[in-house]
N, C-alpha and C. Protein backbone atom coordinates (compact mmCIF):
# COMPACT_ATOMS: atom_id res chain seq x y z
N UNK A 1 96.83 148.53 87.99
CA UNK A 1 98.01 148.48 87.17
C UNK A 1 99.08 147.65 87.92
N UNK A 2 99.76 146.93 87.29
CA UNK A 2 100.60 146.09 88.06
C UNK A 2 102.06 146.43 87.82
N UNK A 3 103.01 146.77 89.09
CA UNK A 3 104.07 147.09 89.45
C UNK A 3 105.11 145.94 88.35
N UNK A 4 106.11 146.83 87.67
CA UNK A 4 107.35 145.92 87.59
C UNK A 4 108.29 146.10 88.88
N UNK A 5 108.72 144.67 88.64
CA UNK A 5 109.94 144.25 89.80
C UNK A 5 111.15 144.57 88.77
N UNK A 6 111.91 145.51 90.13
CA UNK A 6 112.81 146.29 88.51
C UNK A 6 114.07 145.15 88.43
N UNK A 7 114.93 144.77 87.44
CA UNK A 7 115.60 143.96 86.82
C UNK A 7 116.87 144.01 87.20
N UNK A 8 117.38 142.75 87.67
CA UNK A 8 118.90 142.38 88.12
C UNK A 8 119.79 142.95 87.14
N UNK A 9 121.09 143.73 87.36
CA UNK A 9 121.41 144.49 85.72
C UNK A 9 122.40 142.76 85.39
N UNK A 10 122.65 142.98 83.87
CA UNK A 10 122.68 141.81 83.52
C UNK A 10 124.55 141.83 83.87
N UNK A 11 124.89 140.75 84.05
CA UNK A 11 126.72 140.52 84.42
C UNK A 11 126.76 140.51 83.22
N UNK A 12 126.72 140.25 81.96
CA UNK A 12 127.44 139.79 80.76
C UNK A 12 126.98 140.01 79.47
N UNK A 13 127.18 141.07 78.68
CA UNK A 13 126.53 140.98 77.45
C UNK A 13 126.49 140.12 76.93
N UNK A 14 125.40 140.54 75.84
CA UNK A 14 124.43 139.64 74.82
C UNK A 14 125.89 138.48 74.20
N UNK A 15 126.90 139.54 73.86
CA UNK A 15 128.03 138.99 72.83
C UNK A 15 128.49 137.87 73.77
N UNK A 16 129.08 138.39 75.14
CA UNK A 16 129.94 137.37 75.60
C UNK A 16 128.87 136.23 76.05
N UNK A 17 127.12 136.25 76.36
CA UNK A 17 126.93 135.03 76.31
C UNK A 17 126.97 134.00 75.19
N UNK A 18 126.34 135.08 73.77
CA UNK A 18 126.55 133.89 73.00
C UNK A 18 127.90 133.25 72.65
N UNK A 19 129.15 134.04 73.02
CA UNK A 19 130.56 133.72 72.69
C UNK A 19 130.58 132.51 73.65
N UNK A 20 130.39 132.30 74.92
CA UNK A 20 130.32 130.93 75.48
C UNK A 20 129.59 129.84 74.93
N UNK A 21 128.90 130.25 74.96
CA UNK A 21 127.68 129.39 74.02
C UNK A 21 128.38 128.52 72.75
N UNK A 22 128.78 129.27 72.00
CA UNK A 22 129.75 129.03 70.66
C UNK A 22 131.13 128.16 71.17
N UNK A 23 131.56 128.73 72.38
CA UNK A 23 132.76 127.98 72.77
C UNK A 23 132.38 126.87 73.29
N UNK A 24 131.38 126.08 73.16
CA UNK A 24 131.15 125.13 73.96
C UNK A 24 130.50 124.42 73.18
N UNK A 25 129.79 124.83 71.78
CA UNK A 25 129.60 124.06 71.38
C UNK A 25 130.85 123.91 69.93
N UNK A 26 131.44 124.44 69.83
CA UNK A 26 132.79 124.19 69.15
C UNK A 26 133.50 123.37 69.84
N UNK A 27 133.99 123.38 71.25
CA UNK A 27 134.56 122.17 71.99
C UNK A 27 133.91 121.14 71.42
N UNK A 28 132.48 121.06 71.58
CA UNK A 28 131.98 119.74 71.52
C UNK A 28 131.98 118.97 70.52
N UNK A 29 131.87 119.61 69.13
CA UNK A 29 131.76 119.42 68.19
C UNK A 29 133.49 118.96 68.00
N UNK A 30 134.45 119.44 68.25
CA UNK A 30 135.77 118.83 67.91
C UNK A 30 136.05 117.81 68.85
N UNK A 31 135.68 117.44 69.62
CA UNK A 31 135.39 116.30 70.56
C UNK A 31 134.88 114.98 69.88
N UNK A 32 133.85 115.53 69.43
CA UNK A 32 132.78 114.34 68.96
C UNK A 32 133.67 113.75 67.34
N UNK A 33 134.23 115.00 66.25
CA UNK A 33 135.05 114.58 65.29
C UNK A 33 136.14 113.34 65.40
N UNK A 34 136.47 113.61 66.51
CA UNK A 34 137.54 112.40 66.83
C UNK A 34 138.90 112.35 66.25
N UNK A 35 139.39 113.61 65.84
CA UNK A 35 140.61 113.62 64.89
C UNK A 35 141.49 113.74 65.92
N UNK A 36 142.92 112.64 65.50
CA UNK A 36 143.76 112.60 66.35
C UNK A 36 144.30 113.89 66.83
N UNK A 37 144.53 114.51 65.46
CA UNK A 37 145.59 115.64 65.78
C UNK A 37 144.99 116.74 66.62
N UNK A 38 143.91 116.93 66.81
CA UNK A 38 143.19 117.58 68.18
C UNK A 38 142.35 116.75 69.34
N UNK A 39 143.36 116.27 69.77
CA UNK A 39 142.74 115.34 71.05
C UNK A 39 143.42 116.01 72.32
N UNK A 40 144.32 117.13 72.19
CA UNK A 40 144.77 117.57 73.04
C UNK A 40 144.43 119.44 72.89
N UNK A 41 143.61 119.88 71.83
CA UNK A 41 143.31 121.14 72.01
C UNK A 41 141.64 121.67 72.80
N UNK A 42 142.08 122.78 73.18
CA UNK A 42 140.92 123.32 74.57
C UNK A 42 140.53 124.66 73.59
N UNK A 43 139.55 124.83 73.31
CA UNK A 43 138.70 126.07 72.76
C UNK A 43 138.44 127.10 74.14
N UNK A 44 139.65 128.06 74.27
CA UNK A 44 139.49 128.95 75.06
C UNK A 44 138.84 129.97 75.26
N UNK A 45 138.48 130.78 73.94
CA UNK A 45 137.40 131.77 74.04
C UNK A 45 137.12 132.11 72.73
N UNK A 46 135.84 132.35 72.56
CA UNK A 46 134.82 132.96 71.67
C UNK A 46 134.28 134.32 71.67
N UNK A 47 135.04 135.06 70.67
CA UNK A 47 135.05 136.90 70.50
C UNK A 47 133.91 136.92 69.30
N UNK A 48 132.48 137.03 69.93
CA UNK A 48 131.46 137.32 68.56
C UNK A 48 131.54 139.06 68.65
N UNK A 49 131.27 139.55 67.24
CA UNK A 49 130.92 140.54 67.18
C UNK A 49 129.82 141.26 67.51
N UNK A 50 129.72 142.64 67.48
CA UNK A 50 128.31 143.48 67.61
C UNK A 50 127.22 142.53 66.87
N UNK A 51 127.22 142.39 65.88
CA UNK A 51 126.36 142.11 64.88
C UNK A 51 125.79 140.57 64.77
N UNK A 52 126.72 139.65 65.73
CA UNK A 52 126.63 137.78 65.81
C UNK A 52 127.10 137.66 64.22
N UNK A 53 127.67 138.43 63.59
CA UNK A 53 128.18 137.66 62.03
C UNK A 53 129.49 137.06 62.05
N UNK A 54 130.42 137.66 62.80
CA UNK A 54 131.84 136.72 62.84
C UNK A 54 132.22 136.40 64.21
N UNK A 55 132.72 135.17 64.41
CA UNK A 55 133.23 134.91 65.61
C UNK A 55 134.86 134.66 65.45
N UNK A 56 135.58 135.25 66.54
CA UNK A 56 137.09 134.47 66.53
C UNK A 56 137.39 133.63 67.36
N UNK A 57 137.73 132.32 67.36
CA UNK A 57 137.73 131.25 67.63
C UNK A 57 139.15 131.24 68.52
N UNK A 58 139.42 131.36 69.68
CA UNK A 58 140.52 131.17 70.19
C UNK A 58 140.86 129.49 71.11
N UNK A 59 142.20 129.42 70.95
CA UNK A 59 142.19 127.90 71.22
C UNK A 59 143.48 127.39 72.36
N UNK A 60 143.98 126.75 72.42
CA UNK A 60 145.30 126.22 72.94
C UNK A 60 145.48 124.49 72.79
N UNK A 61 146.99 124.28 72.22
CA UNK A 61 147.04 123.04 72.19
C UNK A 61 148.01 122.67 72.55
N UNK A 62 147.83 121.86 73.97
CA UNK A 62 148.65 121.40 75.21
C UNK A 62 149.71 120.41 74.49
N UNK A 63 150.94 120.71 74.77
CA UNK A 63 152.24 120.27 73.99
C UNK A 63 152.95 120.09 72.55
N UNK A 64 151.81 121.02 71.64
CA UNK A 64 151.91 121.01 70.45
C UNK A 64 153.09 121.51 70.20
N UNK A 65 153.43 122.90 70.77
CA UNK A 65 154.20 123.84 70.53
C UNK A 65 155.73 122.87 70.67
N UNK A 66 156.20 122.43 71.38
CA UNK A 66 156.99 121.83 72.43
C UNK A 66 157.53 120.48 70.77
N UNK A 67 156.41 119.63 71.11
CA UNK A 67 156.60 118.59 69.81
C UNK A 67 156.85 118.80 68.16
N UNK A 68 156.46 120.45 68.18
CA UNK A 68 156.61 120.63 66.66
C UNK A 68 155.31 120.33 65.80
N UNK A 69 154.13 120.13 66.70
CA UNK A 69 152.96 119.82 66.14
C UNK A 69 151.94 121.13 65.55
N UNK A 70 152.31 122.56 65.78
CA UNK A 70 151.58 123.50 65.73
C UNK A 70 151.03 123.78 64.26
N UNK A 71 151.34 123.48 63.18
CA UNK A 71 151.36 123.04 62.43
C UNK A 71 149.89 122.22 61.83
N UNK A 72 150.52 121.47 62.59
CA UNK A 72 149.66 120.19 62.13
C UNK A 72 148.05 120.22 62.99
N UNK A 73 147.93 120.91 64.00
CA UNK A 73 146.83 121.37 64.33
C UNK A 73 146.46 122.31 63.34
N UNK A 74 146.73 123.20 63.55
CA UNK A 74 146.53 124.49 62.93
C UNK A 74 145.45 124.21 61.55
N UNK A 75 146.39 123.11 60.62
CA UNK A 75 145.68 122.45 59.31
C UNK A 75 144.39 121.92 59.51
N UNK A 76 144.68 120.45 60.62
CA UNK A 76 143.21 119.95 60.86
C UNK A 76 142.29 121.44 61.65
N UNK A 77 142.64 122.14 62.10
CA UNK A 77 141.77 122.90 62.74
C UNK A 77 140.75 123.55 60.95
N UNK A 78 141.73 124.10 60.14
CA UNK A 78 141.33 124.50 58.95
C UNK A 78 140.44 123.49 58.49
N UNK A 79 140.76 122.20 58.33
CA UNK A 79 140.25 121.33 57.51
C UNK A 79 138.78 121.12 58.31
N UNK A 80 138.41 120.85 59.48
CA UNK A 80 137.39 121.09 60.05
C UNK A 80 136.45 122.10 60.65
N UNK A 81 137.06 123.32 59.59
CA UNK A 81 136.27 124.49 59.89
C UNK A 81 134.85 124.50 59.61
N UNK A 82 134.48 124.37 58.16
CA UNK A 82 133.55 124.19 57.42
C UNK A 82 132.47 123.69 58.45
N UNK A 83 132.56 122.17 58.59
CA UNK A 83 131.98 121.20 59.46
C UNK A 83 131.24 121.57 61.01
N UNK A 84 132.28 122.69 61.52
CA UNK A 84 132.42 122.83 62.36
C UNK A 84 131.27 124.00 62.71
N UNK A 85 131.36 125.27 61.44
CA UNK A 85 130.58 126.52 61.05
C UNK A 85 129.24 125.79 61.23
N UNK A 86 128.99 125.00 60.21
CA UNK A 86 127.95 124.51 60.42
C UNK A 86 127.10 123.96 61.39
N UNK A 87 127.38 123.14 62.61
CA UNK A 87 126.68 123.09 63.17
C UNK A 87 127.01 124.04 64.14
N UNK A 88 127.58 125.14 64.53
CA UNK A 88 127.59 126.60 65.29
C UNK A 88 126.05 127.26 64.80
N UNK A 89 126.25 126.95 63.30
CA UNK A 89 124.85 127.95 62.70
C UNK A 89 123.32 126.99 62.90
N UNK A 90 123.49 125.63 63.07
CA UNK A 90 122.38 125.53 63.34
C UNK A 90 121.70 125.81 64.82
């Protein structure tokens, strides 16, 4: 009978890996879009649920606040949600 080698306990649940996972490929994906009005926002963290059905998308956008632009992210962030869902889900 062959011995298990007992298991490193894991640093990070299931959720918070796939929440990186998601945050990184949401960066990338608004990266690759090329829309002006987020050329200066950073996808800070990704809160998936128990279940992987909803994620909350947390963000920051470096001098928006300051310029009066918060706004105007905020919209394109909306307007490229859709786009965005989508390739998360593939």
């Amino acid at each position: 009978m062959a011995r298990r080698r007992p298991s490193a306990p894991r640093q990070f649940s299931r959720t918070d890996r796939i929440g990186e996972l998601v945050r990184e490929i949401v960066a990338s994906e608004l990266e690759r879009i090329g829309d002006e009005r987020l050329e200066m926002v950073t996808i800070t963290a990704v809160n998936v649920d128990g279940a992987l059905e909803t994620a909350d998308v947390f963000y920051s956008a470096l001098g928006a606040e300051e310029e009066g632009r918060s706004d105007e992210v905020a919209e394109a962030l909306e307007e490229r949600r859709w786009k965005v869902q989508q390739v998360v889900n593939r």
